[in-house]
C-alpha atoms as a PDB file:
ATOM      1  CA  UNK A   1       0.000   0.000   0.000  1.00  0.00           C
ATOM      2  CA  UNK A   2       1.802   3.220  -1.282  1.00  0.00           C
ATOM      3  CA  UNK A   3       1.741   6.610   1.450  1.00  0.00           C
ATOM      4  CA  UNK A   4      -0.308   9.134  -0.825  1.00  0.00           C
ATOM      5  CA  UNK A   5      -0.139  12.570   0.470  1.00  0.00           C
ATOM      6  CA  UNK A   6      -2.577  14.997  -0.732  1.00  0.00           C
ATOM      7  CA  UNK A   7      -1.481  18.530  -0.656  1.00  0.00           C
ATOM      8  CA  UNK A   8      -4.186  21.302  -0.599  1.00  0.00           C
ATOM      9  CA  UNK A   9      -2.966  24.738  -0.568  1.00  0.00           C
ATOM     10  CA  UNK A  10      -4.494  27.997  -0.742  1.00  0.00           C
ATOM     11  CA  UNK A  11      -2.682  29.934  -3.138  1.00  0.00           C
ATOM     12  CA  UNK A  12      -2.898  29.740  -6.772  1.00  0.00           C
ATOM     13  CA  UNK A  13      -0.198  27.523  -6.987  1.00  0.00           C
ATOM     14  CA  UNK A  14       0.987  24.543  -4.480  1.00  0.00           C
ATOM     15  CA  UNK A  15       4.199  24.886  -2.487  1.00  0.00           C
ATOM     16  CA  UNK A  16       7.114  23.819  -4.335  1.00  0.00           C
ATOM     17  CA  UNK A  17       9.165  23.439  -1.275  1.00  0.00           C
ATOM     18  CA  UNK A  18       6.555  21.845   0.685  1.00  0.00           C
ATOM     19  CA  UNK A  19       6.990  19.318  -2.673  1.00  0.00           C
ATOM     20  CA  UNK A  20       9.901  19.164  -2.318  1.00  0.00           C
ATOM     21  CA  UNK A  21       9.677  18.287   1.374  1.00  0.00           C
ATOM     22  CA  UNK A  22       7.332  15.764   0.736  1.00  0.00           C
ATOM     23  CA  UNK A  23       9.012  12.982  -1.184  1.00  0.00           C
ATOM     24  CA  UNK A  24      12.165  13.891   1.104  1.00  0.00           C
ATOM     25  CA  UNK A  25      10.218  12.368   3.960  1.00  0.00           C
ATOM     26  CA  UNK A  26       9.337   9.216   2.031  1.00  0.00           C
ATOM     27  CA  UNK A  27       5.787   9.932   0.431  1.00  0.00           C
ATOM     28  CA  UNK A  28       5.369   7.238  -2.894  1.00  0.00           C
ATOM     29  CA  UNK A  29       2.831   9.446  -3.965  1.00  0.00           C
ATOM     30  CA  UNK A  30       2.288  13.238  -3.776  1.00  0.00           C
ATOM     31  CA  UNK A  31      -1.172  15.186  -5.633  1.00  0.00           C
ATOM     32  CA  UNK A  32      -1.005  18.693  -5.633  1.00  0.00           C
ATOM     33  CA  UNK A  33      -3.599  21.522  -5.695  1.00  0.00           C
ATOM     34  CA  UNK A  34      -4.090  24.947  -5.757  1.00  0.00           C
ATOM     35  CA  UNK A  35      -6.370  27.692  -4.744  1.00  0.00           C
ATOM     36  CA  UNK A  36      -8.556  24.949  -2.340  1.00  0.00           C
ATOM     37  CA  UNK A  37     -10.838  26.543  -0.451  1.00  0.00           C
ATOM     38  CA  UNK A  38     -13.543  25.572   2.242  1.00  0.00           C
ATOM     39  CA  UNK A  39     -16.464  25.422  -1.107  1.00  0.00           C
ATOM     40  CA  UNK A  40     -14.271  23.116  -3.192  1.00  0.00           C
ATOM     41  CA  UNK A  41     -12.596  20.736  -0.828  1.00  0.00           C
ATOM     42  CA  UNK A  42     -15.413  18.626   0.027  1.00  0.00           C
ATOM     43  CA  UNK A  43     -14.867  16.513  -3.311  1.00  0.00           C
ATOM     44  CA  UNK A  44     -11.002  15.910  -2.674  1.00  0.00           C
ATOM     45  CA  UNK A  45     -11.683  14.599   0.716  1.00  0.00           C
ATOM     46  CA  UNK A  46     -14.306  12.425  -0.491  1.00  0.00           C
ATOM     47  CA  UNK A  47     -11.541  11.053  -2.777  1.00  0.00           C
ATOM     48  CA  UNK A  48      -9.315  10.605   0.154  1.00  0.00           C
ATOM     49  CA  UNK A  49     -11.356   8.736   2.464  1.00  0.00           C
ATOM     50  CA  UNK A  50     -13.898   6.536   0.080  1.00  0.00           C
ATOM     51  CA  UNK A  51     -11.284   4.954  -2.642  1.00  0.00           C
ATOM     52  CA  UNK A  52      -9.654   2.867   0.143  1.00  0.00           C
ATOM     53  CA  UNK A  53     -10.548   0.340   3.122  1.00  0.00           C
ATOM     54  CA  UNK A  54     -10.834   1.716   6.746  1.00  0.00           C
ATOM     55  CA  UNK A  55      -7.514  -0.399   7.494  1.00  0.00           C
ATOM     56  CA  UNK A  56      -5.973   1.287   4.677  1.00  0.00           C
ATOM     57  CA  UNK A  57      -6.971   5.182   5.464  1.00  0.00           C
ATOM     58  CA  UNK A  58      -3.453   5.579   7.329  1.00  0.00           C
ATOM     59  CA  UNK A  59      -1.453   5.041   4.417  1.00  0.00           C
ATOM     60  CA  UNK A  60      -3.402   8.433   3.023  1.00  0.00           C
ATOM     61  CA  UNK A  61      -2.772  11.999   4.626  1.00  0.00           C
ATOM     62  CA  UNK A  62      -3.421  15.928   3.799  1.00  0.00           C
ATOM     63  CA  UNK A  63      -1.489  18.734   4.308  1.00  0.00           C
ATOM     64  CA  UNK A  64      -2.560  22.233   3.941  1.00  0.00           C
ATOM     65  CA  UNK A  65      -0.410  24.981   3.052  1.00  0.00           C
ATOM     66  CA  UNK A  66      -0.580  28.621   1.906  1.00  0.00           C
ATOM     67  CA  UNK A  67       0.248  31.932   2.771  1.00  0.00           C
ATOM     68  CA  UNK A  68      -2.341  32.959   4.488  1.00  0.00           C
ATOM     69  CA  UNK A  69      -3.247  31.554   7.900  1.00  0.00           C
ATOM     70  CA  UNK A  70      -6.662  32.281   8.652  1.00  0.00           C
ATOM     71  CA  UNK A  71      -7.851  30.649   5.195  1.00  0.00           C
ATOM     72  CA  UNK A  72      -5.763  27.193   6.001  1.00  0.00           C
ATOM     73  CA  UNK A  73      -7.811  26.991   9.578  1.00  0.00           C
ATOM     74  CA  UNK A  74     -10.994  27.678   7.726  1.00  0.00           C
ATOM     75  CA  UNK A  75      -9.811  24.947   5.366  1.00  0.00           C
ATOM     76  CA  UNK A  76      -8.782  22.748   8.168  1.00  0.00           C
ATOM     77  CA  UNK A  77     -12.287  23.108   9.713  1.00  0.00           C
ATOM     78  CA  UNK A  78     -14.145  22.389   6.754  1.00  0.00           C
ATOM     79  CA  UNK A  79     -12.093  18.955   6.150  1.00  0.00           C
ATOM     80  CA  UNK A  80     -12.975  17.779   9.845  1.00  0.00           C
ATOM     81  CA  UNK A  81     -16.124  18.198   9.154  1.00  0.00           C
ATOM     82  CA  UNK A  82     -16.617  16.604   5.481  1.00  0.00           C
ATOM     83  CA  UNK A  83     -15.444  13.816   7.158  1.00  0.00           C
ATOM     84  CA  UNK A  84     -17.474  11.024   8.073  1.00  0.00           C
ATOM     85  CA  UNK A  85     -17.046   8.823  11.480  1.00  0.00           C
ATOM     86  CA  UNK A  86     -14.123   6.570  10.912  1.00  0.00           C
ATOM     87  CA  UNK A  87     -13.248   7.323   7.243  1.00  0.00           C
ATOM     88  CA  UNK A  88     -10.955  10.185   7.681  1.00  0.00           C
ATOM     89  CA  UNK A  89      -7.534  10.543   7.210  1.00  0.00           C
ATOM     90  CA  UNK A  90      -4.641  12.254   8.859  1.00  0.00           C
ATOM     91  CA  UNK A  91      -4.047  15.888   8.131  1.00  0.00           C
ATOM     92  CA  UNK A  92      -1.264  18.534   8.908  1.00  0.00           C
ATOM     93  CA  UNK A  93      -1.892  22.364   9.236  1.00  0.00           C
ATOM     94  CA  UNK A  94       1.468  24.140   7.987  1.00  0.00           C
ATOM     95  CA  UNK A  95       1.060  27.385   6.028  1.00  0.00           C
ATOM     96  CA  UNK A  96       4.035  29.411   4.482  1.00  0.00           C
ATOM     97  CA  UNK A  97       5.783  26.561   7.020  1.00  0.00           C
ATOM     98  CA  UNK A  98       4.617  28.757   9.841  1.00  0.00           C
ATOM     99  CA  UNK A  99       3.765  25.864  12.377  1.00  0.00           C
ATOM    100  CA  UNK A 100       7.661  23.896  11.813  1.00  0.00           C
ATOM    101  CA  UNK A 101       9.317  26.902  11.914  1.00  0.00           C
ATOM    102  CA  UNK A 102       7.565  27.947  15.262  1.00  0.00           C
ATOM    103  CA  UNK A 103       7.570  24.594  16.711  1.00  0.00           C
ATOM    104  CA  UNK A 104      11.620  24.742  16.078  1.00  0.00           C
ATOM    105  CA  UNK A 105      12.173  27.902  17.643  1.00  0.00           C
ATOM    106  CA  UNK A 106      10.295  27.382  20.698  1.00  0.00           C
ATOM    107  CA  UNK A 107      12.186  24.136  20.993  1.00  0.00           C
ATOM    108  CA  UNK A 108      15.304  25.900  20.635  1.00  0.00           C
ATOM    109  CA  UNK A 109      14.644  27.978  23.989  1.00  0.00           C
ATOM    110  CA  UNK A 110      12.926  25.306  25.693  1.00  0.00           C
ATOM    111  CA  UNK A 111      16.987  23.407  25.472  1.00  0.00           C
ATOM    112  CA  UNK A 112      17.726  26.652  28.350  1.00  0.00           C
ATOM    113  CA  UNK A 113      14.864  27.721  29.930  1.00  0.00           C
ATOM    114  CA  UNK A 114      11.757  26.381  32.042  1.00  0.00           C
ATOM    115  CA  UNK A 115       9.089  27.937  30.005  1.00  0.00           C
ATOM    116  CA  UNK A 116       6.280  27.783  32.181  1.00  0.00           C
ATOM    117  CA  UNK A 117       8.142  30.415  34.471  1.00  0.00           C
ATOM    118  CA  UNK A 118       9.597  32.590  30.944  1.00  0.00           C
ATOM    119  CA  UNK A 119       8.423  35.880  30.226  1.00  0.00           C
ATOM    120  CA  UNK A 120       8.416  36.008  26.560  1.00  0.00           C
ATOM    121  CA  UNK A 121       8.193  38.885  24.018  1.00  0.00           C
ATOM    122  CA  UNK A 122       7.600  38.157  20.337  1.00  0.00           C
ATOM    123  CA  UNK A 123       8.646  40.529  18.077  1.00  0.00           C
ATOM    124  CA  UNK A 124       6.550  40.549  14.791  1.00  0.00           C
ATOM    125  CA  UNK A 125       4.050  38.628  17.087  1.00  0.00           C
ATOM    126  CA  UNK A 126       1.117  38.835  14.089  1.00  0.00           C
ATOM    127  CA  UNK A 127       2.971  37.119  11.363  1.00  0.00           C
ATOM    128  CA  UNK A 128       2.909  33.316  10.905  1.00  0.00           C
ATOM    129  CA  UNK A 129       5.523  32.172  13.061  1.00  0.00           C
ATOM    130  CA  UNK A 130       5.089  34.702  15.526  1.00  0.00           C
ATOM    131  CA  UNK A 131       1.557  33.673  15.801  1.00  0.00           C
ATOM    132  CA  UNK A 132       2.455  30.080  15.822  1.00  0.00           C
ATOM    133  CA  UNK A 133       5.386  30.541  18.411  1.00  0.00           C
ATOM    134  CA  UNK A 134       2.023  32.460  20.626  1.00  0.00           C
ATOM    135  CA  UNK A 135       0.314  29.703  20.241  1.00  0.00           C
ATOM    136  CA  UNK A 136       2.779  26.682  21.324  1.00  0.00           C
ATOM    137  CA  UNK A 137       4.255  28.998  24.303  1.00  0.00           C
ATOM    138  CA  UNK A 138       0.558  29.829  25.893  1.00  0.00           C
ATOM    139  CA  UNK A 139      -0.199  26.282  25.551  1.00  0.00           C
ATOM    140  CA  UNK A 140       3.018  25.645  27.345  1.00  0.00           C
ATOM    141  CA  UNK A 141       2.423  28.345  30.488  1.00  0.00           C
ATOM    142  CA  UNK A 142       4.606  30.943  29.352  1.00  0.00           C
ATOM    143  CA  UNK A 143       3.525  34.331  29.613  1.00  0.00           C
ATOM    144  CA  UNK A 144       3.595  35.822  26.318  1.00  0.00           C
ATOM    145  CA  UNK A 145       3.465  39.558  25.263  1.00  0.00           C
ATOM    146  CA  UNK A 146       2.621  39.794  20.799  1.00  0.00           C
ATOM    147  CA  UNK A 147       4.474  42.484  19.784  1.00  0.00           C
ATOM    148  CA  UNK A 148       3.414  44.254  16.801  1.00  0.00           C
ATOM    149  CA  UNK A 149       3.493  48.245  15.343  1.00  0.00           C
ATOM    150  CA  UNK A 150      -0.369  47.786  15.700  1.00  0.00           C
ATOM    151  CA  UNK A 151      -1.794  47.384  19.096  1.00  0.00           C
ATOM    152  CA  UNK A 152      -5.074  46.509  17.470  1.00  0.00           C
ATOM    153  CA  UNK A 153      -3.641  43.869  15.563  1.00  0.00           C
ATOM    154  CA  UNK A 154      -1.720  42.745  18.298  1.00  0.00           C
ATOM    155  CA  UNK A 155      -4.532  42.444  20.256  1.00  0.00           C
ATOM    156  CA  UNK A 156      -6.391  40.297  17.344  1.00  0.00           C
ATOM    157  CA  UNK A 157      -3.927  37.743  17.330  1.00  0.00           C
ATOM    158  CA  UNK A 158      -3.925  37.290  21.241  1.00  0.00           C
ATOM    159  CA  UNK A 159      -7.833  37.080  21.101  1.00  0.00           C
ATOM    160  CA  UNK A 160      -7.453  33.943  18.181  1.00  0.00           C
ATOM    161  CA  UNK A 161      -4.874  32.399  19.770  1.00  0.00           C
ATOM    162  CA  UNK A 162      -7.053  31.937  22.927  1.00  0.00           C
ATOM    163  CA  UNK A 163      -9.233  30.027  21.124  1.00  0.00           C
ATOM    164  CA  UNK A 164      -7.040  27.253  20.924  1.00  0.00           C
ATOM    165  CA  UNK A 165      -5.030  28.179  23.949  1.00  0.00           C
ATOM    166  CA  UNK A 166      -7.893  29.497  26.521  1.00  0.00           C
ATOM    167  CA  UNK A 167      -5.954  28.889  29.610  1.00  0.00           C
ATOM    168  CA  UNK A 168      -3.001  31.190  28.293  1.00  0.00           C
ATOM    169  CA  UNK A 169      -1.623  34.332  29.727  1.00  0.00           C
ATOM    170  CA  UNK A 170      -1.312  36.292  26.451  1.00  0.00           C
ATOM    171  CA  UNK A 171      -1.161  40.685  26.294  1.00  0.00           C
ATOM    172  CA  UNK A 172      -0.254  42.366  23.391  1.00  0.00           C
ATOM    173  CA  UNK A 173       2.497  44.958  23.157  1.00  0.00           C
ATOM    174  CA  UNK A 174       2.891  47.969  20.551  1.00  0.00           C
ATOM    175  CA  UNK A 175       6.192  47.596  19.872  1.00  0.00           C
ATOM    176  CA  UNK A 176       7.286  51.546  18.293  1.00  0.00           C
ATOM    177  CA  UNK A 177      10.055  53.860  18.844  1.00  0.00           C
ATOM    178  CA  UNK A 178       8.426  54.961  22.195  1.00  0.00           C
ATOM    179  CA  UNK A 179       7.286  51.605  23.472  1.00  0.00           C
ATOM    180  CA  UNK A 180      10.268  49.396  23.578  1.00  0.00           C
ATOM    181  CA  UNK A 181      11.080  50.289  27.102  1.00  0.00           C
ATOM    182  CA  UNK A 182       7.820  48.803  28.053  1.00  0.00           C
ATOM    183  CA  UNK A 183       7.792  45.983  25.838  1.00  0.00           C
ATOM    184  CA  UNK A 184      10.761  44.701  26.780  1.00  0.00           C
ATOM    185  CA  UNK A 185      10.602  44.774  30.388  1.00  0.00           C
ATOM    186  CA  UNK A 186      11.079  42.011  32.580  1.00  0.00           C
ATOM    187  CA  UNK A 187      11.223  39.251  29.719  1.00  0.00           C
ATOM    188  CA  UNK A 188      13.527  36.162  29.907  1.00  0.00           C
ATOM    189  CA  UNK A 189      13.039  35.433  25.916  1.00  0.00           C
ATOM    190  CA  UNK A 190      12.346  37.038  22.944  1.00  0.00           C
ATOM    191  CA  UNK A 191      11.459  35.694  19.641  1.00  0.00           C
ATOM    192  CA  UNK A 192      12.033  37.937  16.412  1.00  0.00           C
ATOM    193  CA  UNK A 193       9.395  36.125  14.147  1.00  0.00           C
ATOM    194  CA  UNK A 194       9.221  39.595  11.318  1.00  0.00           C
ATOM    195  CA  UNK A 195       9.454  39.794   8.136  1.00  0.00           C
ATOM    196  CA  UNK A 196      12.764  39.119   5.917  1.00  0.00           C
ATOM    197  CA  UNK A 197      15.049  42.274   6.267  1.00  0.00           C
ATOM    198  CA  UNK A 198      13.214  43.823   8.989  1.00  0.00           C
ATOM    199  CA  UNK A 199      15.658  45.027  12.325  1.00  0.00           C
ATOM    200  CA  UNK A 200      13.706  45.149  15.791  1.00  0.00           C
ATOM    201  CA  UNK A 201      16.708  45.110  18.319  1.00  0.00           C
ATOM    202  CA  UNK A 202      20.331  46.916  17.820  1.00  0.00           C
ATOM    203  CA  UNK A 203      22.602  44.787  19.694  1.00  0.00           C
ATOM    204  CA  UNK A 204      22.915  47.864  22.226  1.00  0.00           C
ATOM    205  CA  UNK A 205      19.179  47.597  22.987  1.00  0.00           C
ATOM    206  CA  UNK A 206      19.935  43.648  23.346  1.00  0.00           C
ATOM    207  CA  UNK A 207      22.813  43.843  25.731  1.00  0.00           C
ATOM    208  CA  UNK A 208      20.506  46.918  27.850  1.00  0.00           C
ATOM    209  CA  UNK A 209      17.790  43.752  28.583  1.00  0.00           C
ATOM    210  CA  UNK A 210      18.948  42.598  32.167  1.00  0.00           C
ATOM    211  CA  UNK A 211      16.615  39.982  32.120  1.00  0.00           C
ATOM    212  CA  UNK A 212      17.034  38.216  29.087  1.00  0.00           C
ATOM    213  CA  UNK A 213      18.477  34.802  28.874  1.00  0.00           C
ATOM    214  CA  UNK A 214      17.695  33.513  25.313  1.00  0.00           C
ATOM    215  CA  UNK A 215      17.430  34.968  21.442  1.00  0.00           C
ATOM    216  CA  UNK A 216      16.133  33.677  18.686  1.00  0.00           C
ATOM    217  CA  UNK A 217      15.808  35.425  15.749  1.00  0.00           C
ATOM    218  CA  UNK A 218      14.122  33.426  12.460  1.00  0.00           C
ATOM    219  CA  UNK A 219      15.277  35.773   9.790  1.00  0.00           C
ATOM    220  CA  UNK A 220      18.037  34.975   8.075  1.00  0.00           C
ATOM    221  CA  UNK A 221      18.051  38.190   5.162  1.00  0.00           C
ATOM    222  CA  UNK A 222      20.326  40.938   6.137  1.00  0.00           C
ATOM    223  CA  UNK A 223      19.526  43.098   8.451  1.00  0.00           C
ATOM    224  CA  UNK A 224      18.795  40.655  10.823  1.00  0.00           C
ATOM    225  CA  UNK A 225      16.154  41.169  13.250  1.00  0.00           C
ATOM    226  CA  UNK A 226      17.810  41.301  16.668  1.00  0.00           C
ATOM    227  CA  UNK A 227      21.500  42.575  15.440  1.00  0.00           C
ATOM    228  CA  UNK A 228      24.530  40.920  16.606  1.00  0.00           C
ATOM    229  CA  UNK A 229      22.664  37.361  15.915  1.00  0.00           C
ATOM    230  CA  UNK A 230      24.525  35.218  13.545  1.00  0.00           C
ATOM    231  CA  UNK A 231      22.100  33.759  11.116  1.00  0.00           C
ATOM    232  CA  UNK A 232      23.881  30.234  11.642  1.00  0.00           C
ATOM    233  CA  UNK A 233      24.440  31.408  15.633  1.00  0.00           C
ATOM    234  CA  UNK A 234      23.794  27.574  17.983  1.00  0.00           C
ATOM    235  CA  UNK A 235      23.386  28.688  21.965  1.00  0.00           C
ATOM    236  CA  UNK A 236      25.753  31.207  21.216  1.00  0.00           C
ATOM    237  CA  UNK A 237      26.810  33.510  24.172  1.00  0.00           C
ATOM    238  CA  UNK A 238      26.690  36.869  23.320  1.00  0.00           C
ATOM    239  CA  UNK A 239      27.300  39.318  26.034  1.00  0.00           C
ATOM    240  CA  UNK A 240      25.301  36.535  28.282  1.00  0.00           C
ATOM    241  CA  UNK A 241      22.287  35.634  26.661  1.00  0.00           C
ATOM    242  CA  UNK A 242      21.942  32.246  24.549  1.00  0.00           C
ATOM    243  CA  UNK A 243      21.140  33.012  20.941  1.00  0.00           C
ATOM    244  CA  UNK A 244      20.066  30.944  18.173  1.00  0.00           C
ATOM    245  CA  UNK A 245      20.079  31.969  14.629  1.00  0.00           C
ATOM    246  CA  UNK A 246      17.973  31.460  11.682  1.00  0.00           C
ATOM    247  CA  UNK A 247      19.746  28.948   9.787  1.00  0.00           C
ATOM    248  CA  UNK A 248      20.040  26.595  12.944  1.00  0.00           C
ATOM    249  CA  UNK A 249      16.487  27.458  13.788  1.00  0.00           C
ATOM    250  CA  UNK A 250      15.814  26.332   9.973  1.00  0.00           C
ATOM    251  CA  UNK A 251      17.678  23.235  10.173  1.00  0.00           C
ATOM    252  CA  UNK A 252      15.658  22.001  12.732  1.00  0.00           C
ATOM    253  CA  UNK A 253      12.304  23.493  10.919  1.00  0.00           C
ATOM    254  CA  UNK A 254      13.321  20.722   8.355  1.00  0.00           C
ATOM    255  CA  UNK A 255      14.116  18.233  10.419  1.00  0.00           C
ATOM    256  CA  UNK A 256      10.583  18.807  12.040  1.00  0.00           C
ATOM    257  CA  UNK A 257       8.895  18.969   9.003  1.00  0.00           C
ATOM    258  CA  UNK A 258      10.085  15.790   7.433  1.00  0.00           C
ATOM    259  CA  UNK A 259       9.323  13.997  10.808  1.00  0.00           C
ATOM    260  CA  UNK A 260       5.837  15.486  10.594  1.00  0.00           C
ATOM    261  CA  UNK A 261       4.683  14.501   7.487  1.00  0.00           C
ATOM    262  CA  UNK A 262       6.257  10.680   8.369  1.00  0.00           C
ATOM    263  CA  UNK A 263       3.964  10.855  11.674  1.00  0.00           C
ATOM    264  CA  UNK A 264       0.762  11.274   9.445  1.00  0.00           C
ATOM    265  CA  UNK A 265       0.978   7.958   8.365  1.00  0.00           C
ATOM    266  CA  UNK A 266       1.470   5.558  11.874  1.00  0.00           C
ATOM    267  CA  UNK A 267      -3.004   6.347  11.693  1.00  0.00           C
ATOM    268  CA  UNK A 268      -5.939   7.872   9.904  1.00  0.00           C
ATOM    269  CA  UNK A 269      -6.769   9.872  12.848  1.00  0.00           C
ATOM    270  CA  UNK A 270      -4.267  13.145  13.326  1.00  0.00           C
ATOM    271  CA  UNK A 271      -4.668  16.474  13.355  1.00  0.00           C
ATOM    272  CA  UNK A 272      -1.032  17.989  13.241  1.00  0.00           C
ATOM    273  CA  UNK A 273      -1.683  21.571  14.093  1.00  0.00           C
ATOM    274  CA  UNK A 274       1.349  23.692  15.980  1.00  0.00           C
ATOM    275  CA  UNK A 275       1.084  22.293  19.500  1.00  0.00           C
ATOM    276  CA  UNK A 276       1.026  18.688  18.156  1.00  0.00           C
ATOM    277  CA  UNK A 277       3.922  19.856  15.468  1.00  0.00           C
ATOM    278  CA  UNK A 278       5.873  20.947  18.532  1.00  0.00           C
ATOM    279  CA  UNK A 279       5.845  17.613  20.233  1.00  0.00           C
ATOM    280  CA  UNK A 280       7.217  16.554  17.136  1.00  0.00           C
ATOM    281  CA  UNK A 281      10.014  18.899  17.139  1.00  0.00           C
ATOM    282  CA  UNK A 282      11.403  17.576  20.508  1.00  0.00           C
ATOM    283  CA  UNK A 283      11.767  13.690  18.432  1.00  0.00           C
ATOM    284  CA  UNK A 284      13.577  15.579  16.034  1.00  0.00           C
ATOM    285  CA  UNK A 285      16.075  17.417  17.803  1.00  0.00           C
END
C-alpha cells in the first residue's frame, strides 16, 4: 500500500518546497492543488477517504499549506467536518511553514529555559511564526506579550490564539520607537518572528535587557532582526544571553517537518496543528 499525500494549498499555486519536502520524507505518492478553499474541498476529501478500506486510510494523509493563515484553519475546519465517522484521514496544518518553523524555535529555547516560568516577548508577534510561536508557548504556560506596530492587531492575534489556547496568559504589546522600554521589560526570551530584512533590536538595545536569557531570531536576510545574531548562531553567548540563529532554527524546521509529514501515516486519525507539530520537534532534535 503506497503513502499518498494529498497537498491542498491555498494559493494559486501549491508549495514547491513543501513538494519538495514531501518525497524527502518518504511519500510514494504526492497530488497537488491549488487555490482549495472551504467550497471546493469537500470533493477531494471524499476522494481521500472513500477509494480505500478503513484499514488502509493511514497510508493516506493531507497537508494544507498557503500563505495565508486564517484561510488554512478555515480549510482545516471544513475537512474535519466533510469527514465522516471513521473514514478520515490524517491531516497537517502548515502554512508558508509557519507551524515547523515555530515549533523549532520554541524548541530551541525550551533546550535553556523552564518555560512555564519565561516571560516572553515576540517581536513581529502577528505574522505566521510569531503567531504560531504564541500559540505553542501559551499552551506551554509561558507568559507571552505579541508584539506588533499595531496594538489593534496585536490584540487580534492574542484574542485567536485563545481560542485554541484558553488557559493562556497572552497581552499584546505595541512595539514603536516609544514603546520598547515597556515591551521589553522584565522578559527572559524574545522571539524575532518579522518579516525578511526587517531590524527590531540593535545589539545595544539587546545587551541593555537585564533579564534576558535567550534569542532567537528566524530571519536569516540581512539586516537581521535582533543585530549581533549570527544567522547560523547555535546557543551562542553573546554578552550573556543564549542566541540561536535562523539557519540553525531552519535546520531544525526541516528536520521537524520531514518527521511530521512521516507521523501522518502511523493512523488515519491526526490532526497535526502547531502544538502537536511541537511535540514533534522535541523527536527531532
Amino acid at each position: 500500500m503506497k503513502k499518498i499525500l494529498i497537498q491542498l494549498d491555498t494559493d494559486a499555486l501549491p508549495s514547491s518546497f513543501d513538494r519538495v519536502v514531501a518525497i524527502d520524507a518518504g511519500v510514494d505518492e504526492l497530488l497537488s492543488y491549488g487555490n482549495v478553499t472551504p467550497e471546493n474541498v469537500a470533493g477531494l476529501v471524499h476522494g481521500a477517504i472513500f477509494t480505500r478500506k478503513p484499514d488502509d486510510l493511514s497510508q493516506t494523509a493531507l497537508f494544507i499549506g498557503g500563505s495565508h493563515v486564517e484561510s488554512c484553519q478555515r480549510l482545516q475546519q471544513k475537512i474535519l467536518e466533510t469527514f465522516i465517522g471513521p473514514m478520515r484521514v490524517s491531516m497537517m496544518l502548515d502554512p508558508n511553514g509557519s507551524n515547523t518553523t515555530a515549533a523549532a524555535a520554541v524548541r530551541c529555547a525550551a533546550r535553556h529555559l523552564d518555560l512555564k516560568q519565561a516571560e516572553v516577548l515576540i517581536l513581529g508577534g502577528t505574522g505566521p511564526v510569531g503567531r504560531g510561536c504564541a500559540e505553542i508557548l501559551a499552551t506551554l504556560g509561558a507568559k507571552v506579550r505579541v508584539a506588533s506596530r499595531s496594538l489593534e492587531r496585536a490584540q487580534a492575534v492574542c484574542a485567536e490564539v485563545r481560542h485554541s489556547a484558553p488557559e493562556g496568559n497572552l497581552s499584546a504589546a505595541e512595539f514603536s520607537d516609544e514603546g520598547i522600554a515597556a515591551a521589553v521589560d522584565g522578559v527572559s526570551l524574545i522571539i524575532a518572528a518579522g518579516a525578511a530584512g526587517v531590524r527590531f533590536l540593535t545589539a545595544e538595545e539587546l545587551e541593555g535587557i537585564d533579564t534576558l536569557k535567550v534569542a532567537i531570531d528566524v530571519n536569516a536576510v540581512p539586516p537581521t532582526g535582533l543585530e549581533g545574531i549570527d544567522p547560523s548562531a547555535e546557543a551562542t553567548d553573546l554578552n550573556g544571553v543564549t542566541c540561536y540563529g535562523a539557519l540553525t532554527v531552519g535546520g531544525l524546521k526541516m528536520k521537524t517537518h520531514r518527521s511530521a509529514i512521516r507521523t501522518l501515516f502511523s493512523s488515519n486519525d491526526q490532526v497535526l496543528d502547531s502544538k502537536a507539530i511541537y511535540a514533534i520537534s522535541g523527536d527531532a532534535s
